[in-house]
C-alpha atoms as a PDB file:
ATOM      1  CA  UNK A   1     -14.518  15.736   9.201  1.00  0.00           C
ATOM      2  CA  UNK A   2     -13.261  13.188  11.930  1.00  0.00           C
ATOM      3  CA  UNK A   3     -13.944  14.865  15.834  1.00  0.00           C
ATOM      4  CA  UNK A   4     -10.543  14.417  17.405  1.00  0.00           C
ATOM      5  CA  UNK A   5     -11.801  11.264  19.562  1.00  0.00           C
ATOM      6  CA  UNK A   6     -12.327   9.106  16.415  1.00  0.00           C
ATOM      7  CA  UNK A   7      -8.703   9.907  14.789  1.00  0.00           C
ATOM      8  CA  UNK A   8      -7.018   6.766  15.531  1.00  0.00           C
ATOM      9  CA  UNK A   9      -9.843   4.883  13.901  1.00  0.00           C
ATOM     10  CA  UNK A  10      -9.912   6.554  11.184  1.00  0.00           C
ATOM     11  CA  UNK A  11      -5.564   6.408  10.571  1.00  0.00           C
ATOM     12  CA  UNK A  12      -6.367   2.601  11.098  1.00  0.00           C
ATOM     13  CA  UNK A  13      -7.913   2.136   7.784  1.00  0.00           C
ATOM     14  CA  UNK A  14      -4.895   3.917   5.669  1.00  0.00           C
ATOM     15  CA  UNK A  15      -2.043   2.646   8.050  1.00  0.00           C
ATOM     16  CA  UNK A  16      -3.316  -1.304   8.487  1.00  0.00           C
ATOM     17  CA  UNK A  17      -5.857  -2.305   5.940  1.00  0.00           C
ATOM     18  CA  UNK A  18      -4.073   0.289   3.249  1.00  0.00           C
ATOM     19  CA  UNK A  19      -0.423   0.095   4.790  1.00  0.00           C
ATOM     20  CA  UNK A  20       0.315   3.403   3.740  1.00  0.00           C
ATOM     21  CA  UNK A  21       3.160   5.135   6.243  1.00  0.00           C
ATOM     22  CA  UNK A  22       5.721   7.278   5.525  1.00  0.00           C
ATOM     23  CA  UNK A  23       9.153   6.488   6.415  1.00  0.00           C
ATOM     24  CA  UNK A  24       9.904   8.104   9.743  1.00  0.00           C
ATOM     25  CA  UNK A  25      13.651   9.192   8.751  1.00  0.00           C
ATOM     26  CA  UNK A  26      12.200  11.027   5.250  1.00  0.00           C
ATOM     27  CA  UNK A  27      10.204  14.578   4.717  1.00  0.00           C
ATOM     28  CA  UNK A  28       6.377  14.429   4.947  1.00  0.00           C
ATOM     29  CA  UNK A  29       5.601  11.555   2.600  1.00  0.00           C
ATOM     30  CA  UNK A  30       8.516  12.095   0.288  1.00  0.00           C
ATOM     31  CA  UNK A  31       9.034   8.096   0.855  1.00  0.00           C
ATOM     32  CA  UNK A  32       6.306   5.841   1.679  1.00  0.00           C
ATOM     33  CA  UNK A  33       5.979   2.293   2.669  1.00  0.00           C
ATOM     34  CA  UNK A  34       3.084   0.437   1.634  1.00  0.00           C
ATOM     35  CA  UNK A  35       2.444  -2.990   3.994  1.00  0.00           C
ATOM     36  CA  UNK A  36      -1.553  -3.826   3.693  1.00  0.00           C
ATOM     37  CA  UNK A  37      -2.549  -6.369   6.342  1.00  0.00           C
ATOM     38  CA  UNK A  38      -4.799  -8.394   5.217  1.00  0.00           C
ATOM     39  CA  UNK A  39      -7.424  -9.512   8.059  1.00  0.00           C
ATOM     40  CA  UNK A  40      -8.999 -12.395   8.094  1.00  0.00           C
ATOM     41  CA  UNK A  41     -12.753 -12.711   7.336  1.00  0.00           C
ATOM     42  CA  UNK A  42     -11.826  -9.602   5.146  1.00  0.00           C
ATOM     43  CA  UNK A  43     -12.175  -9.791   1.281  1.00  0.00           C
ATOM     44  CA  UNK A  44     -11.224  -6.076   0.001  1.00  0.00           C
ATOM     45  CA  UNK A  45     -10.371  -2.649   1.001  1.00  0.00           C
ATOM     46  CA  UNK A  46     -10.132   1.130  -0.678  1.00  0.00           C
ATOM     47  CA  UNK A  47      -7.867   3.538   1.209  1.00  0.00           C
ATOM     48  CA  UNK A  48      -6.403   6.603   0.640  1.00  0.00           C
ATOM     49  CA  UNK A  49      -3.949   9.106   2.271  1.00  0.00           C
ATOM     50  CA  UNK A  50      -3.602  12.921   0.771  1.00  0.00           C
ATOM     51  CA  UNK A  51      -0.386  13.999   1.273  1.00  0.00           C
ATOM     52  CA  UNK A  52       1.423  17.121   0.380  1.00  0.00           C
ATOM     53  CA  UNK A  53       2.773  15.128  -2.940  1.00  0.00           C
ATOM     54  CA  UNK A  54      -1.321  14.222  -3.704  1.00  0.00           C
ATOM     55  CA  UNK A  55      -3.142  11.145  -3.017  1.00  0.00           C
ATOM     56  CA  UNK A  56      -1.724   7.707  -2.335  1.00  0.00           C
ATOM     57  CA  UNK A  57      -4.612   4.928  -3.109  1.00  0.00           C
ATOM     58  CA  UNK A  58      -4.207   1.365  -2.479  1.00  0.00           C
ATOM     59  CA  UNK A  59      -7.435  -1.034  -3.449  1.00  0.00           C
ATOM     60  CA  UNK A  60      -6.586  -4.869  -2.751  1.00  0.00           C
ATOM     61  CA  UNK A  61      -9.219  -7.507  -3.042  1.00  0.00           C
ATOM     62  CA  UNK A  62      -8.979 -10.989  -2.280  1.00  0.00           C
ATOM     63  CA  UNK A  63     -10.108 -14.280  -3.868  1.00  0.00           C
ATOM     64  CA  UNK A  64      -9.730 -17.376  -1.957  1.00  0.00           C
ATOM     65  CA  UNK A  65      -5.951 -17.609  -2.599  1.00  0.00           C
ATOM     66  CA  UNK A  66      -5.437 -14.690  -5.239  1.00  0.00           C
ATOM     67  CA  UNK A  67      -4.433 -11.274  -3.530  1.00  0.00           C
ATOM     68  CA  UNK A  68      -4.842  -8.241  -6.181  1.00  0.00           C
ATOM     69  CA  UNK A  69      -3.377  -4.961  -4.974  1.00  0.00           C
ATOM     70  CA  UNK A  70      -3.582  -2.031  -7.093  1.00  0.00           C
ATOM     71  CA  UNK A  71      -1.308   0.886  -6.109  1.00  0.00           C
ATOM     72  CA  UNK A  72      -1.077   4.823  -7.410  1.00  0.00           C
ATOM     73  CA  UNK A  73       1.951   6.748  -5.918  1.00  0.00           C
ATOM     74  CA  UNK A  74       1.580  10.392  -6.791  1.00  0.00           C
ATOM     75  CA  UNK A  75       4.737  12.357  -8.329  1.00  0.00           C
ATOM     76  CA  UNK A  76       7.198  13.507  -6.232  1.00  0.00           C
ATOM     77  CA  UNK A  77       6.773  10.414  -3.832  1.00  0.00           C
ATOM     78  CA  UNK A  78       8.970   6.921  -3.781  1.00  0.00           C
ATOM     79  CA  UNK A  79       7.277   3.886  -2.166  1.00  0.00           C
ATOM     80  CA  UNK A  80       8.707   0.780  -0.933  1.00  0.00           C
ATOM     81  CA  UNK A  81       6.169  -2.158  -1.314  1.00  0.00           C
ATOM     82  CA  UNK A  82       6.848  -5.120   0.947  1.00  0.00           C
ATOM     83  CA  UNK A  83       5.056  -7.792   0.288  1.00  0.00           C
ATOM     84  CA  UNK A  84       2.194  -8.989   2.314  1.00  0.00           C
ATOM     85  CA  UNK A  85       2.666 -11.578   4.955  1.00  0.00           C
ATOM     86  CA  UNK A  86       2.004 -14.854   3.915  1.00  0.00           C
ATOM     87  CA  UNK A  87       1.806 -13.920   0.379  1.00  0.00           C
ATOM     88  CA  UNK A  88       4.553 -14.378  -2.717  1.00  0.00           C
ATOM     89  CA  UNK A  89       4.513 -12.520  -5.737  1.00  0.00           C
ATOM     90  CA  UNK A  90       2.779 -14.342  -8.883  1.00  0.00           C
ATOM     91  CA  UNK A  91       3.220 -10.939 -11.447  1.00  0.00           C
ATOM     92  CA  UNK A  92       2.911  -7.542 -11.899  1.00  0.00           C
ATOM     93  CA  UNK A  93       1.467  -5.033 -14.500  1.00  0.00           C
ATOM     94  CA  UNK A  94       4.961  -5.009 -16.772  1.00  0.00           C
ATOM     95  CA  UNK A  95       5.758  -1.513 -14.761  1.00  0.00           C
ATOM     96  CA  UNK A  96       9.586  -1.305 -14.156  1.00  0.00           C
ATOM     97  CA  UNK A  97      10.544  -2.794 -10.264  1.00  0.00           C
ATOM     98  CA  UNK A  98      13.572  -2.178  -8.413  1.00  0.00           C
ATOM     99  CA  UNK A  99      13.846  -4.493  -5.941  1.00  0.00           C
ATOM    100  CA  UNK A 100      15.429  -3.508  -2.649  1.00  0.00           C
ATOM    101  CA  UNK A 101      16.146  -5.524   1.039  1.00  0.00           C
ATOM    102  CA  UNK A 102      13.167  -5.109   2.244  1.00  0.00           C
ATOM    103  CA  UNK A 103      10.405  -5.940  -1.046  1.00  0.00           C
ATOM    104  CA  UNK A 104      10.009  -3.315  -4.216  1.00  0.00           C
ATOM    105  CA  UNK A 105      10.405   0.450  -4.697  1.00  0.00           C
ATOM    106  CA  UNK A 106       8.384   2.133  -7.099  1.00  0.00           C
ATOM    107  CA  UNK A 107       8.318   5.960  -8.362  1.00  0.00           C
ATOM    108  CA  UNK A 108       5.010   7.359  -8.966  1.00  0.00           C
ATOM    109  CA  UNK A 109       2.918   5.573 -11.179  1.00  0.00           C
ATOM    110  CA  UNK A 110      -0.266   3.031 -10.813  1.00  0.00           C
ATOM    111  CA  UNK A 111       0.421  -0.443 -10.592  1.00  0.00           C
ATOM    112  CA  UNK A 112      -1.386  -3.859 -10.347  1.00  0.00           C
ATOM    113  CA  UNK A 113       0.198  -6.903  -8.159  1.00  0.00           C
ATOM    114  CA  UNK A 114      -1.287 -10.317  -8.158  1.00  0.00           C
ATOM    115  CA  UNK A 115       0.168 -12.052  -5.447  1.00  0.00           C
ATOM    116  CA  UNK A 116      -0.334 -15.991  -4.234  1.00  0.00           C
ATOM    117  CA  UNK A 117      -1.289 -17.360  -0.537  1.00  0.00           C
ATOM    118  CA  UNK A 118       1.494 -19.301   0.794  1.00  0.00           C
END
């Protein structure tokens, strides 16, 4: 348990590092977007975010140039992935994408990106 004090800290991890945030104009975490920031002098990260659907995860590591972002969207929850800045995508796991304005919108599912350092 997090004393009040220390909240924002910890909602920096999931919400920066993680990029997991619901979309203001949606129910509680019926629609996520997922926007890691990747900081530098920072290699990897593990976050998570329980939400009333179950838990969002996002894991990305990076090597030198190489982003790898793994993703698991629980059911019942639609997330938009936009893709990092800086970064392009190189491939994904072969898991069905639907791309949108803003980057790629995935049901639930686990999924792998590789993406490349501009």
């Amino acid at each position: 348990h997090i004393h009040n004090c220390y909240n924002s800290i910890g909602s920096w991890f999931y919400q920066a590092i993680g990029g997991i945030r619901p979309i203001e104009d949606e129910p509680s975490y019926r629609k996520i977007i997922i926007e890691p920031q990747i900081p530098e002098g920072i290699t990897w990260a593990k976050v998570y975010k329980e939400t009333p659907f179950g838990k969002v995860s996002v894991d990305w590591a990076l090597e030198e140039k190489l982003l790898n972002l793994e993703i698991t969207i629980p059911p019942g929850v639609e997330a938009e992935i936009a893709v990092p800045s800086g970064y392009k995508i190189r491939e994904n796991n072969d898991n069905p994408l639907q791309e949108s304005h803003d980057g790629l919108t995935l049901a639930h599912g686990t999924y792998e990106f590789f993406f490349n350092k501009e």
